[in-house]
N, C-alpha and C. Protein backbone atom coordinates (compact mmCIF):
# COMPACT_ATOMS: atom_id res chain seq x y z
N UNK A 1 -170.46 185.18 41.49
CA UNK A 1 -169.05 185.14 41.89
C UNK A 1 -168.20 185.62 40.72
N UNK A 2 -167.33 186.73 41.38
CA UNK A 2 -166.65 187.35 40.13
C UNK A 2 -165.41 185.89 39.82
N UNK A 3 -164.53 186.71 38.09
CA UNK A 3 -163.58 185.64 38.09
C UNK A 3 -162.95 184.53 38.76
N UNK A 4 -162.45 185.91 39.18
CA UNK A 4 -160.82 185.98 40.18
C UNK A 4 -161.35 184.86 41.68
N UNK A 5 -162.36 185.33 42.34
CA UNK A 5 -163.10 184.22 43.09
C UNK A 5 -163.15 182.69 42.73
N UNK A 6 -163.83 183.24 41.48
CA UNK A 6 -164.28 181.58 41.12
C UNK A 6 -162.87 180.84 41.10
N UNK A 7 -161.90 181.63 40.52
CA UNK A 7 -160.11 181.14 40.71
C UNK A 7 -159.53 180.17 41.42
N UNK A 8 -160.26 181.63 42.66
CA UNK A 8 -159.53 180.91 44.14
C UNK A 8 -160.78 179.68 44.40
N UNK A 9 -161.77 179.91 44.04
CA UNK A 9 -162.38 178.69 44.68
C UNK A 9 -162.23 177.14 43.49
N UNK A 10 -161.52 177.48 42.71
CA UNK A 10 -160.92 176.17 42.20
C UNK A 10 -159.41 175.83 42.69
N UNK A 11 -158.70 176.69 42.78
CA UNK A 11 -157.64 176.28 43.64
C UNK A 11 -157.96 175.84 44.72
N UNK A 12 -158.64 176.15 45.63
CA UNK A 12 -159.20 175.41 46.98
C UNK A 12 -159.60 174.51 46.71
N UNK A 13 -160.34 173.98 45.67
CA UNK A 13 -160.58 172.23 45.16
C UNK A 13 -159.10 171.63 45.03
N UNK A 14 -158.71 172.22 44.12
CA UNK A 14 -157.54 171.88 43.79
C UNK A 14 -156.41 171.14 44.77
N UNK A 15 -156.31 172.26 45.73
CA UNK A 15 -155.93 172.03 47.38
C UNK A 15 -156.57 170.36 47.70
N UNK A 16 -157.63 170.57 48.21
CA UNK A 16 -158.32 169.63 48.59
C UNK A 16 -157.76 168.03 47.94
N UNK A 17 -158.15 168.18 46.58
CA UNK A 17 -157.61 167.16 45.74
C UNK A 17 -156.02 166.40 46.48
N UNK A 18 -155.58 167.85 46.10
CA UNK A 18 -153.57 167.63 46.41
C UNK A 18 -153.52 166.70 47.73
N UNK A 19 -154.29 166.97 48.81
CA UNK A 19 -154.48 167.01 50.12
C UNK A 19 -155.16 165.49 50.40
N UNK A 20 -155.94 164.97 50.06
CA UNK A 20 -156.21 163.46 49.57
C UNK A 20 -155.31 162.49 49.03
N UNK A 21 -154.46 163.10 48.04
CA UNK A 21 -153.73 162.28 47.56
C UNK A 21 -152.42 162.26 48.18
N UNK A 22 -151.99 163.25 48.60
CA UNK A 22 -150.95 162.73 50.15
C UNK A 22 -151.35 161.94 51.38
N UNK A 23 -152.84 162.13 51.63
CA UNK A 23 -152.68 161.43 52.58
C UNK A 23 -153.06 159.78 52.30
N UNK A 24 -153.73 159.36 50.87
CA UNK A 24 -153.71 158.01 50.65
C UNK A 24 -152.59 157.37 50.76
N UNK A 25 -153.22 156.24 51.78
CA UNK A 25 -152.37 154.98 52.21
C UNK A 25 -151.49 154.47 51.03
N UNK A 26 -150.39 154.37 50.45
CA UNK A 26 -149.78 153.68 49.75
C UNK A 26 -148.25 152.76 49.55
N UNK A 27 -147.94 152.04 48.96
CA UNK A 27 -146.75 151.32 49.29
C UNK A 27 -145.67 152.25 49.17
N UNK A 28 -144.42 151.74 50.13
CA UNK A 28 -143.87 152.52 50.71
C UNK A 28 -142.84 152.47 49.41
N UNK A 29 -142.53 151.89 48.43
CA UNK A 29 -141.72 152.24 47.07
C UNK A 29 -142.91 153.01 46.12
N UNK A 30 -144.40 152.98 45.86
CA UNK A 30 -144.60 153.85 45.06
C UNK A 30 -144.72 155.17 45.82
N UNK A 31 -144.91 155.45 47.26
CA UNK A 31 -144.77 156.60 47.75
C UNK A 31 -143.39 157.10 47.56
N UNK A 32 -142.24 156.47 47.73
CA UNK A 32 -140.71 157.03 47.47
C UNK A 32 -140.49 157.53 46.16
N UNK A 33 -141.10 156.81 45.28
CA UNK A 33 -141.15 157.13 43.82
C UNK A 33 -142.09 158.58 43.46
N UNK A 34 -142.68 159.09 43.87
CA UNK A 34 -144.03 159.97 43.58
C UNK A 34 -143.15 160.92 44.35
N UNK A 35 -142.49 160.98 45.71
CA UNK A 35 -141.69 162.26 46.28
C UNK A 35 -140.93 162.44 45.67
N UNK A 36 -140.20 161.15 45.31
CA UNK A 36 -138.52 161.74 44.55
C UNK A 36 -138.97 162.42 43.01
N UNK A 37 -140.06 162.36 42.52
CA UNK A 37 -140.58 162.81 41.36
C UNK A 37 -140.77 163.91 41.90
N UNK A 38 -141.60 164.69 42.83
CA UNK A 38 -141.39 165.89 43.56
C UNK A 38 -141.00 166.79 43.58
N UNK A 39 -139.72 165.99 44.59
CA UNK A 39 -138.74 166.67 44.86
C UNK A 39 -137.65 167.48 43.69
N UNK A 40 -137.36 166.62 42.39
CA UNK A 40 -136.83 166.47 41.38
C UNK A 40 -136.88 167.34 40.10
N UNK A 41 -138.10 167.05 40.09
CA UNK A 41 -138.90 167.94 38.80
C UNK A 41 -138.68 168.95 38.72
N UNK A 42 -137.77 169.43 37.75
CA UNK A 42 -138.15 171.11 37.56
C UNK A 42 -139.57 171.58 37.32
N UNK A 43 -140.47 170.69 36.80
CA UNK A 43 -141.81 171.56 36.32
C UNK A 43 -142.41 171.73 37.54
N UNK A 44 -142.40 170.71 38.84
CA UNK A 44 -142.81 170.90 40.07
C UNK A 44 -142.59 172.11 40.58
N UNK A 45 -141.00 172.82 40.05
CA UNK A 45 -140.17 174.12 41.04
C UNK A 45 -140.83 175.14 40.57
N UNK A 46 -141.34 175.43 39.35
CA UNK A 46 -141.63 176.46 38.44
C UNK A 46 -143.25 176.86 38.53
N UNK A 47 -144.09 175.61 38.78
CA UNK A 47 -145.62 175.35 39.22
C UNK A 47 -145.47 175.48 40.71
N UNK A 48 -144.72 175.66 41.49
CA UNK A 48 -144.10 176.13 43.02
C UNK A 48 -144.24 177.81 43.23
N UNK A 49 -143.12 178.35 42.12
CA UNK A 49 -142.95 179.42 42.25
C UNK A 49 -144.14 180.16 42.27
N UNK A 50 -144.65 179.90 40.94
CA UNK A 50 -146.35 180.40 40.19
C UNK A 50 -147.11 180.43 41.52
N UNK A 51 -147.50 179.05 42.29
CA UNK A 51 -148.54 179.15 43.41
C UNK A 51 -147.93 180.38 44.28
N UNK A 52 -146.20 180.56 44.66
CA UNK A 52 -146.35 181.60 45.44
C UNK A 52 -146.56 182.98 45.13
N UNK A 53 -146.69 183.18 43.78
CA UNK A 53 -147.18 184.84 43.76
C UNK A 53 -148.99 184.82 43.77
N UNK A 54 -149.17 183.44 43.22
CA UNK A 54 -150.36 183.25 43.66
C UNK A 54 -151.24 183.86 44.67
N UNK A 55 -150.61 182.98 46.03
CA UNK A 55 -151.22 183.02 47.25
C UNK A 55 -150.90 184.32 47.45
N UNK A 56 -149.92 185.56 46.97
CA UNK A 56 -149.31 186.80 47.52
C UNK A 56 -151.16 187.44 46.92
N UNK A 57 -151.42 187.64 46.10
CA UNK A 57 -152.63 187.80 45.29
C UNK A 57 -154.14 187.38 46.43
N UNK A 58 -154.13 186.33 46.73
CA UNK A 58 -155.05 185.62 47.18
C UNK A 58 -154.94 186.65 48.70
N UNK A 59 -153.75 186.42 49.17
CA UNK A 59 -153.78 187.46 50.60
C UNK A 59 -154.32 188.91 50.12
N UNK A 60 -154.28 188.93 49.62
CA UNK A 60 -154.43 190.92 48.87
C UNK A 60 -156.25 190.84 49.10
N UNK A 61 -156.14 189.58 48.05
CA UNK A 61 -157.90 189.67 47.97
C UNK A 61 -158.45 189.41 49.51
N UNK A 62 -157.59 187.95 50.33
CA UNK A 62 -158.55 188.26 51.92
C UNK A 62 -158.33 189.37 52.81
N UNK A 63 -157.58 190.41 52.25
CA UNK A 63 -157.27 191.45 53.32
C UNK A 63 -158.48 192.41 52.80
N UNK A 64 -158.66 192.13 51.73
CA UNK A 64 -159.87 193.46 50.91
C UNK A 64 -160.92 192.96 51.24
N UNK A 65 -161.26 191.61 51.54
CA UNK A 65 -162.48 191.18 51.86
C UNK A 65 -162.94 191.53 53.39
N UNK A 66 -161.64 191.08 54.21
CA UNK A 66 -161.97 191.30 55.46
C UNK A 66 -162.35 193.05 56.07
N UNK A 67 -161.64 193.66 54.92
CA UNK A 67 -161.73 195.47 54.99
C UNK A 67 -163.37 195.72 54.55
N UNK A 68 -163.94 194.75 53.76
CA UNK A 68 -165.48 195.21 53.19
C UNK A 68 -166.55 194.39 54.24
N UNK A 69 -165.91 193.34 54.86
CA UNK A 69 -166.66 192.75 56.31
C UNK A 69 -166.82 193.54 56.88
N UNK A 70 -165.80 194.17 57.48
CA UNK A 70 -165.70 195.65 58.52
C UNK A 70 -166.29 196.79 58.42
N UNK A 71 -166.25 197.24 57.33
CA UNK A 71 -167.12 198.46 56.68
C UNK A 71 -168.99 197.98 56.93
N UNK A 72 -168.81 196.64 56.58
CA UNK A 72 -170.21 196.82 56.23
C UNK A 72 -171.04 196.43 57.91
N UNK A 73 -170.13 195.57 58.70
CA UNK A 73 -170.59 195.52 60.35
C UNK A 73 -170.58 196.87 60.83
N UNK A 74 -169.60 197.93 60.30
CA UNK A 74 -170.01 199.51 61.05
C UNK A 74 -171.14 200.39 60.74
N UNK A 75 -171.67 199.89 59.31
CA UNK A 75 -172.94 200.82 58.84
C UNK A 75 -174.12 199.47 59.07
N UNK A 76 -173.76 198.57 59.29
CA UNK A 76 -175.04 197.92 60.38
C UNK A 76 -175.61 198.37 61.59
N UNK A 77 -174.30 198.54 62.37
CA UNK A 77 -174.15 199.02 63.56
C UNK A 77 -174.37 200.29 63.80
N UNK A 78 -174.30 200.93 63.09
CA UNK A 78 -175.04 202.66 63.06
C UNK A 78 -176.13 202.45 62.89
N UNK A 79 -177.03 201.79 61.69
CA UNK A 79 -178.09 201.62 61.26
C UNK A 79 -179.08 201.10 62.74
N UNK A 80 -178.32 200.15 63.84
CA UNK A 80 -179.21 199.54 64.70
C UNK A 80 -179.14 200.33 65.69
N UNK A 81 -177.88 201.32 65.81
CA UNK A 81 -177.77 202.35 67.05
C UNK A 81 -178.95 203.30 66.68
N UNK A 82 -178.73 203.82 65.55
CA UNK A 82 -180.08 204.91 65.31
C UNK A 82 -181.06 204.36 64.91
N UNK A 83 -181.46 203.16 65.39
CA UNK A 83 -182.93 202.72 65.45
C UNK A 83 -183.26 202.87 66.78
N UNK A 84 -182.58 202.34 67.83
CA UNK A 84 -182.65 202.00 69.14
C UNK A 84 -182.80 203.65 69.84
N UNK A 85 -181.99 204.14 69.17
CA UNK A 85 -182.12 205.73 69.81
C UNK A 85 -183.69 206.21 69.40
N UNK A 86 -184.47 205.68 69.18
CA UNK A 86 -185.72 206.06 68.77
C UNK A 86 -186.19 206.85 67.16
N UNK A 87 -184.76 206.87 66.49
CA UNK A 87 -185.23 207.69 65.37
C UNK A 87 -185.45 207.30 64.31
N UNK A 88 -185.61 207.96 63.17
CA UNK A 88 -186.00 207.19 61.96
C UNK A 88 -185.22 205.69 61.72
N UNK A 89 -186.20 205.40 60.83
CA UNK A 89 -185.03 203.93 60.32
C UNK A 89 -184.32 204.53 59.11
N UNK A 90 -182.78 204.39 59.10
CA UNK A 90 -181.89 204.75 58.74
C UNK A 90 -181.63 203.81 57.31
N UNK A 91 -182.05 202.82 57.40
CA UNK A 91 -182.07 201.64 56.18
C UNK A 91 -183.53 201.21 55.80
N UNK A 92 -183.73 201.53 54.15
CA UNK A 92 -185.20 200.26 54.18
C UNK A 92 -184.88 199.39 53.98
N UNK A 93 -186.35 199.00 53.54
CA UNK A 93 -186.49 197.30 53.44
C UNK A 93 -185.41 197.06 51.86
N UNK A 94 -185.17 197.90 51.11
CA UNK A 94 -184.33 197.27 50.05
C UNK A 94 -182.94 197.61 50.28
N UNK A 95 -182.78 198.85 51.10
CA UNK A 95 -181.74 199.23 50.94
C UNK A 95 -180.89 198.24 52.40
N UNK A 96 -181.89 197.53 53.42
CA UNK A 96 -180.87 196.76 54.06
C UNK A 96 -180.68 195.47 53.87
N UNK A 97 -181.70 195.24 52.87
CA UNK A 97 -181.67 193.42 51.83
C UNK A 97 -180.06 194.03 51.04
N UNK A 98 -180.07 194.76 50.96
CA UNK A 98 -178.48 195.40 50.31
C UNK A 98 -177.51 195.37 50.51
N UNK A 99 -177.41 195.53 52.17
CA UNK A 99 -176.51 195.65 52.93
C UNK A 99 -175.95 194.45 53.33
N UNK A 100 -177.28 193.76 53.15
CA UNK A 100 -177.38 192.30 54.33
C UNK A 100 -176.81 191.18 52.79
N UNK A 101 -177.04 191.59 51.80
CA UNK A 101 -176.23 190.77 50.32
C UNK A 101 -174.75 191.61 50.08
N UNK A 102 -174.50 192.49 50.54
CA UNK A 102 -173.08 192.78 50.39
C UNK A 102 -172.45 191.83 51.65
N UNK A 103 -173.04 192.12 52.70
CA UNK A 103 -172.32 191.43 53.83
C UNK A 103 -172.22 190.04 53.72
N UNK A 104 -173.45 189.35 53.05
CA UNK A 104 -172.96 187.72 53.00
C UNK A 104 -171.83 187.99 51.67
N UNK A 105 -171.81 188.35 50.66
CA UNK A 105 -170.60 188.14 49.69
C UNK A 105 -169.64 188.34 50.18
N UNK A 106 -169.22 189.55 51.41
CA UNK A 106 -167.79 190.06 51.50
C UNK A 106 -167.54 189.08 52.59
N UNK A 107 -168.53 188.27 53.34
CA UNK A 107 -167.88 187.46 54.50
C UNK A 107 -167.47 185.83 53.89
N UNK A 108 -168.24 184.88 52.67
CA UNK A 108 -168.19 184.41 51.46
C UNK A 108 -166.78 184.61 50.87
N UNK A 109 -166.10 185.54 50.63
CA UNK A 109 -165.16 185.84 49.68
C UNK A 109 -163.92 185.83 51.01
N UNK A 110 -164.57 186.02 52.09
CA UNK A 110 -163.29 186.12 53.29
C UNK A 110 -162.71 184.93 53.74
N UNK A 111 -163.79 184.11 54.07
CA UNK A 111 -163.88 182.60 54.03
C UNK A 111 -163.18 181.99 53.03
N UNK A 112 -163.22 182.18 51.54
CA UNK A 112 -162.92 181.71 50.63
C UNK A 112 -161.43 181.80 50.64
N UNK A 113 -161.00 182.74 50.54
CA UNK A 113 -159.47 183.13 50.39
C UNK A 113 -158.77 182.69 51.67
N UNK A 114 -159.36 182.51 53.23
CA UNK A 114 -158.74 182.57 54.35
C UNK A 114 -158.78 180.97 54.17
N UNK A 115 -159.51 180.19 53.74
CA UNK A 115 -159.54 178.79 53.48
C UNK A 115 -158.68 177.97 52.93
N UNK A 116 -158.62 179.25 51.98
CA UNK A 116 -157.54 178.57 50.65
C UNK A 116 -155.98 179.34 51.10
N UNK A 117 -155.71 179.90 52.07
CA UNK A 117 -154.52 180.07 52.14
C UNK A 117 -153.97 179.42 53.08
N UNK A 118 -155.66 178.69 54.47
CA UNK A 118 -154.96 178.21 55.78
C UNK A 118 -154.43 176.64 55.12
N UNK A 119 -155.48 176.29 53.75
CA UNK A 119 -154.89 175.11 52.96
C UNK A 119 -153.75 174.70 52.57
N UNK A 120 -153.09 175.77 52.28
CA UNK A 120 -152.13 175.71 51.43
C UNK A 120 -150.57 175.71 52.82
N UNK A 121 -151.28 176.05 54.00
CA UNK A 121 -150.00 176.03 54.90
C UNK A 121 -150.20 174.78 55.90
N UNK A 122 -151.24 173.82 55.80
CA UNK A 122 -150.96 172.95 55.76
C UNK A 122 -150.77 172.01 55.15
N UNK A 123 -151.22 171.61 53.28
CA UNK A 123 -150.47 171.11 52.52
C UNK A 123 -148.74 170.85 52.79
N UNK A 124 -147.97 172.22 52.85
CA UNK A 124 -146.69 172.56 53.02
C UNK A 124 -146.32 171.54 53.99
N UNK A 125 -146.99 171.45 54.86
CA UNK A 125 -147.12 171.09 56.60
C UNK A 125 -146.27 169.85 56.81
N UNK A 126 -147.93 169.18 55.58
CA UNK A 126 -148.34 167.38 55.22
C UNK A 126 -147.17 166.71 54.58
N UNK A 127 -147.14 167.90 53.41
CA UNK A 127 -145.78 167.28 52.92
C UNK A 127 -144.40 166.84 53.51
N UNK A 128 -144.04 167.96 53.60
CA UNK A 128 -142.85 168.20 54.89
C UNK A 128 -142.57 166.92 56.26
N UNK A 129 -143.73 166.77 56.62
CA UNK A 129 -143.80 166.00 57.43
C UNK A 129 -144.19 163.79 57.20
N UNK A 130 -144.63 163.82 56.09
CA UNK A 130 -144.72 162.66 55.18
C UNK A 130 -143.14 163.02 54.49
N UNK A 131 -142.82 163.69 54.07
CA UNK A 131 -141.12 163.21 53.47
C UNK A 131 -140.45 163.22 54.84
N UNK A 132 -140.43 163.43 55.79
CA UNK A 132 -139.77 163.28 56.90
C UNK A 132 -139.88 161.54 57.32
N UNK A 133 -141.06 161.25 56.87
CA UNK A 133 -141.63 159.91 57.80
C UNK A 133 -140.51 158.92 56.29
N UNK A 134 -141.11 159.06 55.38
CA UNK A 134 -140.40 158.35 54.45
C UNK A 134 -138.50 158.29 54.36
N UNK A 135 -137.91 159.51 55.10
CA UNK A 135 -136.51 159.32 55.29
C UNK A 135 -136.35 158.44 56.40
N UNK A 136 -137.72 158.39 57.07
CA UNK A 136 -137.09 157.49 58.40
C UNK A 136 -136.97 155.69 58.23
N UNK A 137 -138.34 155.84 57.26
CA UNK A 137 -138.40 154.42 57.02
C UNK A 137 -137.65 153.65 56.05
N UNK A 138 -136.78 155.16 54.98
CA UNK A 138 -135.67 154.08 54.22
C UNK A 138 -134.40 154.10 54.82
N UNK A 139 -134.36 155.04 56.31
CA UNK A 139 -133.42 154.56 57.01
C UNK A 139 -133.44 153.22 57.49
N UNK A 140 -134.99 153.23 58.46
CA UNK A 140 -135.14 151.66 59.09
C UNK A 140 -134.61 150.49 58.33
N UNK A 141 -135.08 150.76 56.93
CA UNK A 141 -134.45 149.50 56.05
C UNK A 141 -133.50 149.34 55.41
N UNK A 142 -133.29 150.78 55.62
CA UNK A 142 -131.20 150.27 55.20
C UNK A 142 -130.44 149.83 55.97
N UNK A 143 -131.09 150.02 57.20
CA UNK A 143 -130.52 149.45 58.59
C UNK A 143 -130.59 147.82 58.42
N UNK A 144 -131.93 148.02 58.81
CA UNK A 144 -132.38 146.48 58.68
C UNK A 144 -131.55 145.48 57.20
N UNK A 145 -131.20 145.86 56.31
CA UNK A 145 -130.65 145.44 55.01
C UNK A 145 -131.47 145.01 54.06
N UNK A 146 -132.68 145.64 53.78
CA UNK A 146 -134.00 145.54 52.95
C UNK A 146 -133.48 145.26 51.49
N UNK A 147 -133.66 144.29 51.08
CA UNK A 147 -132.82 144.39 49.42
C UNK A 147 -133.38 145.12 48.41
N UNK A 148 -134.68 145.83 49.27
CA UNK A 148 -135.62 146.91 48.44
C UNK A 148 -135.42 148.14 47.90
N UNK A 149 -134.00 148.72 49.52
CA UNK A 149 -133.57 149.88 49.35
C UNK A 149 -131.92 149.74 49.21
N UNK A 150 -131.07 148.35 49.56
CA UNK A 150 -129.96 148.19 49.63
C UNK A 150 -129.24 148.54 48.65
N UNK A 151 -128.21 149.50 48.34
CA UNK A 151 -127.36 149.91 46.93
C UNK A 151 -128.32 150.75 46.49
N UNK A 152 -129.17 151.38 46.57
CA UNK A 152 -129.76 152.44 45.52
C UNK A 152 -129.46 153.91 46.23
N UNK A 153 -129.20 153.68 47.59
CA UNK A 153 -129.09 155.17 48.53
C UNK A 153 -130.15 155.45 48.83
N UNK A 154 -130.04 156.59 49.34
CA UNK A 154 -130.92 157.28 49.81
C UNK A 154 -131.14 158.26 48.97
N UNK A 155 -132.25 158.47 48.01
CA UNK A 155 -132.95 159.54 47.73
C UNK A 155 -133.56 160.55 47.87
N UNK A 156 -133.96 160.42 49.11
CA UNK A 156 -134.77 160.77 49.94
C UNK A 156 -133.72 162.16 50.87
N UNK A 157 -132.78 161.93 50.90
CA UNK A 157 -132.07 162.51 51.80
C UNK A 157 -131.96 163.96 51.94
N UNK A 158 -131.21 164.22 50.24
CA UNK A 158 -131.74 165.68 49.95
C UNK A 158 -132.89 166.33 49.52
N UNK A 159 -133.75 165.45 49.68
CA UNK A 159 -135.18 166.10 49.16
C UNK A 159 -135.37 166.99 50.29
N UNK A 160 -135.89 168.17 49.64
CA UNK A 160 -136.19 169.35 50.47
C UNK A 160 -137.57 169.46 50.28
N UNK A 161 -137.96 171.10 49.84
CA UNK A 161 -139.28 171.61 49.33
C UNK A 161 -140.08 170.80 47.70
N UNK A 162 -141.07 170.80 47.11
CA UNK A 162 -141.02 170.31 46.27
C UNK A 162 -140.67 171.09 45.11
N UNK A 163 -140.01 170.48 44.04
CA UNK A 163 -138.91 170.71 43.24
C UNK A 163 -137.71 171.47 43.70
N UNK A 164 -137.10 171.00 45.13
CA UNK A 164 -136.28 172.00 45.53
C UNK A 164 -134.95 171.74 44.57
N UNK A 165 -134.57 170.09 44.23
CA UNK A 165 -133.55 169.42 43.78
C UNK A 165 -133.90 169.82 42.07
N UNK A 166 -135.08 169.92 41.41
CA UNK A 166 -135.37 170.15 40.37
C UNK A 166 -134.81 171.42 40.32
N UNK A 167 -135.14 172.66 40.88
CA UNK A 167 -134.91 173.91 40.51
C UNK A 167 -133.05 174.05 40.60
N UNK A 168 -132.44 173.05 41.86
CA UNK A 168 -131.00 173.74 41.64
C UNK A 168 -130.45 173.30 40.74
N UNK A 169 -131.00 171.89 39.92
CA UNK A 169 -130.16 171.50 38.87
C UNK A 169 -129.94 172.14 38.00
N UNK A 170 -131.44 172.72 37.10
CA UNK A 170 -131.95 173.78 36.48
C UNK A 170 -130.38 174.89 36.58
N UNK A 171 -130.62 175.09 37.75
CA UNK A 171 -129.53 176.49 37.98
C UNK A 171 -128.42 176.10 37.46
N UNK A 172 -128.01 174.99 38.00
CA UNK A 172 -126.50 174.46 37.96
C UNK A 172 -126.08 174.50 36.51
N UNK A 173 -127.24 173.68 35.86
CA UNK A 173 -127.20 173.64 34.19
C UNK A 173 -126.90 174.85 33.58
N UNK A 174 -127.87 175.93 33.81
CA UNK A 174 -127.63 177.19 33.68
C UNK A 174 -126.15 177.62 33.86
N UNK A 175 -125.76 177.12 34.93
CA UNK A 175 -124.13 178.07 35.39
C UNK A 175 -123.10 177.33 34.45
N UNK A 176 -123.41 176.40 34.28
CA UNK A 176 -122.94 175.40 32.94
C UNK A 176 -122.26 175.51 31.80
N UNK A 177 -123.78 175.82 31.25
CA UNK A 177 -124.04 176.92 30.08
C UNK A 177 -123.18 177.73 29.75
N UNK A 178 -123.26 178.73 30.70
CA UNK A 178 -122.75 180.22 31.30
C UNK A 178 -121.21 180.14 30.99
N UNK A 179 -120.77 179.00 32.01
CA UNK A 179 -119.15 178.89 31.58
C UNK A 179 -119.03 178.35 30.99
N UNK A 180 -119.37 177.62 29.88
CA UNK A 180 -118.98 176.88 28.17
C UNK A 180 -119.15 178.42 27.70
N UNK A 181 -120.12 179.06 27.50
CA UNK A 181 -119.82 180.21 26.40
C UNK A 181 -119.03 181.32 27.13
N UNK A 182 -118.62 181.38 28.24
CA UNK A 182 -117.46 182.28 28.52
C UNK A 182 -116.21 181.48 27.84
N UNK A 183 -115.95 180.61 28.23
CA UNK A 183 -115.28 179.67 27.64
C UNK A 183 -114.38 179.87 26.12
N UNK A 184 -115.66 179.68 25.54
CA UNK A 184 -115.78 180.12 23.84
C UNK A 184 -115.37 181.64 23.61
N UNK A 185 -115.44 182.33 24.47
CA UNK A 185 -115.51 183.71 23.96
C UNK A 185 -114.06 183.62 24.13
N UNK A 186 -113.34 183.03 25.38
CA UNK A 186 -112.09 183.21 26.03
C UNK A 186 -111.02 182.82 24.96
N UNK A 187 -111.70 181.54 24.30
CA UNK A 187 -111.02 181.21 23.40
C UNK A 187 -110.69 181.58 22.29
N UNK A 188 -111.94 182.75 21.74
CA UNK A 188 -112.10 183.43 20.73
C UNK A 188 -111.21 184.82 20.45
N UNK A 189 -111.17 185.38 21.92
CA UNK A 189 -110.49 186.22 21.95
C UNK A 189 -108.99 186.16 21.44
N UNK A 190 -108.59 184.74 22.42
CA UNK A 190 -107.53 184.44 22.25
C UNK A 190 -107.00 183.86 21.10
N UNK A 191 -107.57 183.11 20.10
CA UNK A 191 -106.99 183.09 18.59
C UNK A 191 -107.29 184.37 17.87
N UNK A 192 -108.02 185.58 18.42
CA UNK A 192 -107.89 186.56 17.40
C UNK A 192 -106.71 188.02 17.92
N UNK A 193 -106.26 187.41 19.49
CA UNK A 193 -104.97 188.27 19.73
C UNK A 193 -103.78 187.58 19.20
N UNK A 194 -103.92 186.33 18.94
CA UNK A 194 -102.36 185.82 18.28
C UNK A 194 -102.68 186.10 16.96
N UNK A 195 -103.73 185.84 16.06
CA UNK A 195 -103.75 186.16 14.67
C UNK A 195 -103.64 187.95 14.74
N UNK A 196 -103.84 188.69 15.46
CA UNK A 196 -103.24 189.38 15.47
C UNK A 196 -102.10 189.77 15.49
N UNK A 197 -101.25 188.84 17.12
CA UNK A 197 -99.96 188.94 16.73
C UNK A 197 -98.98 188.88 15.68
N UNK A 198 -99.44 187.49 15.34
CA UNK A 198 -98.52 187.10 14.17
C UNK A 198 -98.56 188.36 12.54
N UNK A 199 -99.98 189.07 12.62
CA UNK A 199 -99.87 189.90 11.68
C UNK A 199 -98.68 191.06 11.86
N UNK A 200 -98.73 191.46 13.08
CA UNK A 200 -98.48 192.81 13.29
C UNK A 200 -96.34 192.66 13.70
N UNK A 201 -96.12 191.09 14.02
CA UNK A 201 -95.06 191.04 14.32
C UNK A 201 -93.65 190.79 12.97
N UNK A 202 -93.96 190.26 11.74
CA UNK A 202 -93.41 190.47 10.63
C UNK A 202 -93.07 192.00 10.30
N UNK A 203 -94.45 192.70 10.24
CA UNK A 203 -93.75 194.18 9.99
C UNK A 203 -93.73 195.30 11.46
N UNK A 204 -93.14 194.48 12.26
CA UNK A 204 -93.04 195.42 13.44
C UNK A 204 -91.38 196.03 13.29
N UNK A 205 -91.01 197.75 13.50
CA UNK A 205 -90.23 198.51 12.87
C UNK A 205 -89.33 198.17 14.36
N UNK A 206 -89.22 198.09 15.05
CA UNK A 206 -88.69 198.32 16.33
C UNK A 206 -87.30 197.15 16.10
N UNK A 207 -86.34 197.86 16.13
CA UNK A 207 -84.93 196.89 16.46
C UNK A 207 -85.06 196.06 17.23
N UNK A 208 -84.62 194.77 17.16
CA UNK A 208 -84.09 194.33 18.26
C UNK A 208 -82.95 194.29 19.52
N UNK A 209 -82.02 194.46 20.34
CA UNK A 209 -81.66 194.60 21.25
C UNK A 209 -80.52 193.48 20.87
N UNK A 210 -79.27 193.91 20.51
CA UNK A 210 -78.23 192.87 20.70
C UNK A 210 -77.46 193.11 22.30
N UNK A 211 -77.41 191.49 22.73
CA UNK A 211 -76.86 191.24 23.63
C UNK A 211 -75.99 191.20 23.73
């Protein structure tokens, strides 16, 4: 198994792993706690992004795999048509042990990637649908007046994708930033057009205008 395979077939553990540990049974404050960490995290948004050029990669590789499945079922399929037609055998004995080890790798590597991508869209799925269940149940108990969830809000509310709340803060901070040092510059400008002024207005030649 080349690298890039062995890759994807640790991300598909990986998957798997992720995929266990959402669905373990757990109390309904350390589960609120572990989403809103989630949801929150910038490092979550950024390890988000990464998986999606990821999987863009991973599709590339099951589309190339499924293209070398195909290739290699059509020169099977010639190989058994021009046997059947009575004529030579078109493949030997090594050269279709050849054929028949390309074809298990390229169907192997098709599997692999089609596995790990149908994983990853239901991960999305699990999640999505477990933070859905958890907005319902710290509704039930804010209803109910749970002193578990009473006065803290709802957390839960804007949680979106994971790190969706992490990444806009990130931004926000950023835009922040952005206008403090426009800010600074604005200000900069502006004590160096009055220290200008004041230079240039002592020896300015121009009369004044009696009224």
């Amino acid at each position: 198994m080349t690298l890039y395979y062995s890759l994807v077939f640790l991300l598909l553990v990986t998957e798997m792993v992720v995929f266990m540990a959402l669905i373990v049974p757990l109390p309904f404050t350390w589960r609120r706690k572990l989403f809103t960490f989630i949801s929150e995290s910038p490092i979550i948004a950024k390890l988000q992004y990464g998986m999606k050029i990821t999987f863009i990669f991973i599709l590339i590789l099951f589309i190339d795999s499924v293209n070398r499945v195909y290739r290699v079922q059509i020169e099977l399929a010639a190989a058994h048509k021009s046997e059947n037609r009575g004529g030579a055998a078109v493949l030997g004995g090594s050269e279709r042990m050849e054929v028949q080890a390309r074809k298990f790798y390229s169907q192997r590597n098709m599997y692999l990637c089609g596995f790990t991508l149908f994983l990853s869209l239901i991960l999305n799925r699990t999640y999505v649908m477990i933070l859905d269940v958890l907005r319902l149940e710290e509704e039930v108990k804010t209803l109910r007046g749970d002193p578990a969830v009473k006065g803290k809000g709802s957390s839960l509310q804007n949680a979106g994708n994971a790190g969706e709340i992490g990444r806009l803060k990130e931004e926000l901070a950023a835009k922040d930033r952005d206008m403090a040092n426009l800010k600074k510059q604005v200000e900069g400008v502006s004590r160096e057009y009055n220290r200008m002024g004041d230079q240039v207005s002592p020896n300015d030649p121009t009369p004044k205008k009696e009224r």
